[in-house]
C-alpha atoms as a PDB file:
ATOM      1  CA  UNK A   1     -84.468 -61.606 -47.108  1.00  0.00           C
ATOM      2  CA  UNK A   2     -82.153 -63.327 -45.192  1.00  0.00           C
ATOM      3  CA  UNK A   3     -78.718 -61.805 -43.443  1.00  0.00           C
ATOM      4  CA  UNK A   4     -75.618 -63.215 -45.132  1.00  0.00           C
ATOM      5  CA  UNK A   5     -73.348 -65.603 -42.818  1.00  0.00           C
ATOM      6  CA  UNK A   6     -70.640 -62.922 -42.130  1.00  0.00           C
ATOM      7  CA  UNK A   7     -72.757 -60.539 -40.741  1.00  0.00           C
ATOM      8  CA  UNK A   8     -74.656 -63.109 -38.053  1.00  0.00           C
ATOM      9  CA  UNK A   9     -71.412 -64.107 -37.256  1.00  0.00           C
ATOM     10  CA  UNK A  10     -70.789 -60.112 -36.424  1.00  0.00           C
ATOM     11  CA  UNK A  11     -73.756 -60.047 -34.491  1.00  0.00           C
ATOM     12  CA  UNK A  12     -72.755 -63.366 -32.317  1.00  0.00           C
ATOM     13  CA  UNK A  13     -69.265 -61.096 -31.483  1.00  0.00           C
ATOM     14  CA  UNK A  14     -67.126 -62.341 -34.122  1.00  0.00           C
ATOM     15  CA  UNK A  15     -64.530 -60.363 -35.099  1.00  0.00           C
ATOM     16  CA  UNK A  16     -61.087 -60.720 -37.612  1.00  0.00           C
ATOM     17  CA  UNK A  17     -58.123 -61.994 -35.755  1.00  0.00           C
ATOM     18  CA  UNK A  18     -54.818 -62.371 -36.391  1.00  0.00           C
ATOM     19  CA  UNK A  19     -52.301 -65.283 -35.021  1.00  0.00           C
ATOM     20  CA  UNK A  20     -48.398 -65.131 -35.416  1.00  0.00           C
ATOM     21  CA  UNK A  21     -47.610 -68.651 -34.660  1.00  0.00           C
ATOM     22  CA  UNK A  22     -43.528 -69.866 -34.160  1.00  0.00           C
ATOM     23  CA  UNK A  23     -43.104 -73.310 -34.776  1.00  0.00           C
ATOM     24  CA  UNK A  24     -40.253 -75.563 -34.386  1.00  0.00           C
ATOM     25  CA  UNK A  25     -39.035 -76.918 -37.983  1.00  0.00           C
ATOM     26  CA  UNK A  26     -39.385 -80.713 -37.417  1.00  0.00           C
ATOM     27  CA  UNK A  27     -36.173 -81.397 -39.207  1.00  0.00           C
ATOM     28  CA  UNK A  28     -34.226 -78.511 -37.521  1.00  0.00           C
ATOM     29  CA  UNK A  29     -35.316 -78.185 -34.175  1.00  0.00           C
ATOM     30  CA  UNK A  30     -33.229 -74.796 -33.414  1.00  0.00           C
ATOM     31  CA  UNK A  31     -34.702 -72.885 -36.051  1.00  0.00           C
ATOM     32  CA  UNK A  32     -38.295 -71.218 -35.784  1.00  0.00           C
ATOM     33  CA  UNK A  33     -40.485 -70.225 -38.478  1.00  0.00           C
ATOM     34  CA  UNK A  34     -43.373 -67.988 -38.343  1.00  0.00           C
ATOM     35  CA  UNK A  35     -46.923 -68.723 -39.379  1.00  0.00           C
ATOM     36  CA  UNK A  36     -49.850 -66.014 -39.741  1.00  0.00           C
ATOM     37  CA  UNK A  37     -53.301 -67.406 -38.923  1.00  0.00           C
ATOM     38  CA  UNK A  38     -56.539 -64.931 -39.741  1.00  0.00           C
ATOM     39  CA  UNK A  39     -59.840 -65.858 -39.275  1.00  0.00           C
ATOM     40  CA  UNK A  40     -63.199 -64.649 -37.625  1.00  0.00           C
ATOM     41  CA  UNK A  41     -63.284 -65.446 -34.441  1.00  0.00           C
ATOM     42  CA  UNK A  42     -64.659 -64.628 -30.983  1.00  0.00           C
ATOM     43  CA  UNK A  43     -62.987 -62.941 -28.064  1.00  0.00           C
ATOM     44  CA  UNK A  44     -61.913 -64.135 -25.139  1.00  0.00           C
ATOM     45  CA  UNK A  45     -62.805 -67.717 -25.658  1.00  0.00           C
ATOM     46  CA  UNK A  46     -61.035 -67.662 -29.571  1.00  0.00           C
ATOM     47  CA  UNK A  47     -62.249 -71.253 -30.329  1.00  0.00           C
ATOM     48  CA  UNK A  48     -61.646 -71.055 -33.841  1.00  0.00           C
ATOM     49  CA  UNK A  49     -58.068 -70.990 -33.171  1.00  0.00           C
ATOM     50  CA  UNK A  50     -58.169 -73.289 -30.193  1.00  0.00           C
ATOM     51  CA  UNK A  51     -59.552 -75.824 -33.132  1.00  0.00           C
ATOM     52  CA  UNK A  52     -56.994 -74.719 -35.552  1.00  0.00           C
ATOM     53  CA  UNK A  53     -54.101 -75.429 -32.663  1.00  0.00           C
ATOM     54  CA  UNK A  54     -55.601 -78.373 -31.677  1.00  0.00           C
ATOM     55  CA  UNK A  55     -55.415 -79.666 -35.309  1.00  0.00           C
ATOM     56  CA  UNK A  56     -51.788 -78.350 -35.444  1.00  0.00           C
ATOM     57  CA  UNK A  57     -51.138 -80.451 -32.637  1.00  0.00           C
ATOM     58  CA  UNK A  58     -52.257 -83.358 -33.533  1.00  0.00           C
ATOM     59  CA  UNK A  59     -51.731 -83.486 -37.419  1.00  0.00           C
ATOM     60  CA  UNK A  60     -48.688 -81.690 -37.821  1.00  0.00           C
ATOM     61  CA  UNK A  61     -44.611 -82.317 -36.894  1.00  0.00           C
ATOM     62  CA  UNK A  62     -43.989 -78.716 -35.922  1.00  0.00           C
ATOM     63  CA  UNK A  63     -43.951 -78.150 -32.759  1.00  0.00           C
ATOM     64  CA  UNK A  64     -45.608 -74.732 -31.361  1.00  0.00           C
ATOM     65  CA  UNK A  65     -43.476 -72.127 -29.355  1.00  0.00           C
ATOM     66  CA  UNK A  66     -45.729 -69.182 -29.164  1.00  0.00           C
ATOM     67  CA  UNK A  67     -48.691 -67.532 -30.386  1.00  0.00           C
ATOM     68  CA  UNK A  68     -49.600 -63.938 -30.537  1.00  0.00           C
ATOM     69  CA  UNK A  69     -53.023 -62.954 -31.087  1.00  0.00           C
ATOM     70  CA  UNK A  70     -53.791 -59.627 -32.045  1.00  0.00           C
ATOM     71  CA  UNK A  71     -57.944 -58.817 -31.839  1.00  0.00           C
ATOM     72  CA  UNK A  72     -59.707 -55.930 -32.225  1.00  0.00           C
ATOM     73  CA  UNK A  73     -60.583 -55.940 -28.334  1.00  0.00           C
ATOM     74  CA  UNK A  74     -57.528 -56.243 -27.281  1.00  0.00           C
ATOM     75  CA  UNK A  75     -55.606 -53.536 -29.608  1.00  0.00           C
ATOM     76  CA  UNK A  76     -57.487 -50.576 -31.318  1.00  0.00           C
ATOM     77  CA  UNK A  77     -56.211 -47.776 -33.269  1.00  0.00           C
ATOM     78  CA  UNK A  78     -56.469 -44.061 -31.926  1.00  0.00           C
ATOM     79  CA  UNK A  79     -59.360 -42.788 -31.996  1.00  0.00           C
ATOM     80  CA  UNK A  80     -59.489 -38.897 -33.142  1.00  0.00           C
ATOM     81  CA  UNK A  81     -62.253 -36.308 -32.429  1.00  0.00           C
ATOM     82  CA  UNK A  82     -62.671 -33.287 -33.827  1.00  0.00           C
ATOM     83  CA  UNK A  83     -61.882 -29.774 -31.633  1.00  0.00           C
ATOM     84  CA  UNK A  84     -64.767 -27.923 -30.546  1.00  0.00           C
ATOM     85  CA  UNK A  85     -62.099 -25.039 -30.394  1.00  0.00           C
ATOM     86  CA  UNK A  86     -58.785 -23.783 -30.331  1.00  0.00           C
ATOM     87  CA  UNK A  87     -56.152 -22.104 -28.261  1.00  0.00           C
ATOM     88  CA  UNK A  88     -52.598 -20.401 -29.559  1.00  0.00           C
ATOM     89  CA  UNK A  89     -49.500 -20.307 -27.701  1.00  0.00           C
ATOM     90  CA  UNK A  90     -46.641 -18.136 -28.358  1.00  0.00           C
END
């Protein structure tokens, strides 16, 4: 039996992440519009979205402004434990 794709990937640190990308309209230069990128990828190096830049770079008009990356290593939610007891105040 052989592990599916995904979860090597897992193993090999792969993890979802998400890239806002603002671009320059190519006809409008002043105006901005936002692109969401979301793929598997591996923190800190993030070379699936180094390639995916590096494409946008050289195959498309829009020039970049900014990315932010959002990663499960660099933002988690809380995390909540349970009480092992309680205390009242009045």
């Amino acid at each position: 039996m052989c592990a599916s794709p995904t979860f090597r990937r897992q193993l090999e640190g792969y993890s979802l992440t998400t890239a806002e990308i603002l671009y320059h309209l190519p006809d409008h230069p002043h105006l901005l519009q936002s692109f969401v990128w979301q793929h598997h990828d591996r923190f800190p190096e993030f070379p699936e979205l180094r390639r995916f830049l590096a494409f946008w770079h050289e195959a498309l008009d829009g020039p970049v402004h900014s990315v932010k990356i959002a990663h499960s290593r660099l933002i988690k939610p809380a995390e909540f434990r349970a009480a092992a007891g309680e205390f009242r105040l009045h």
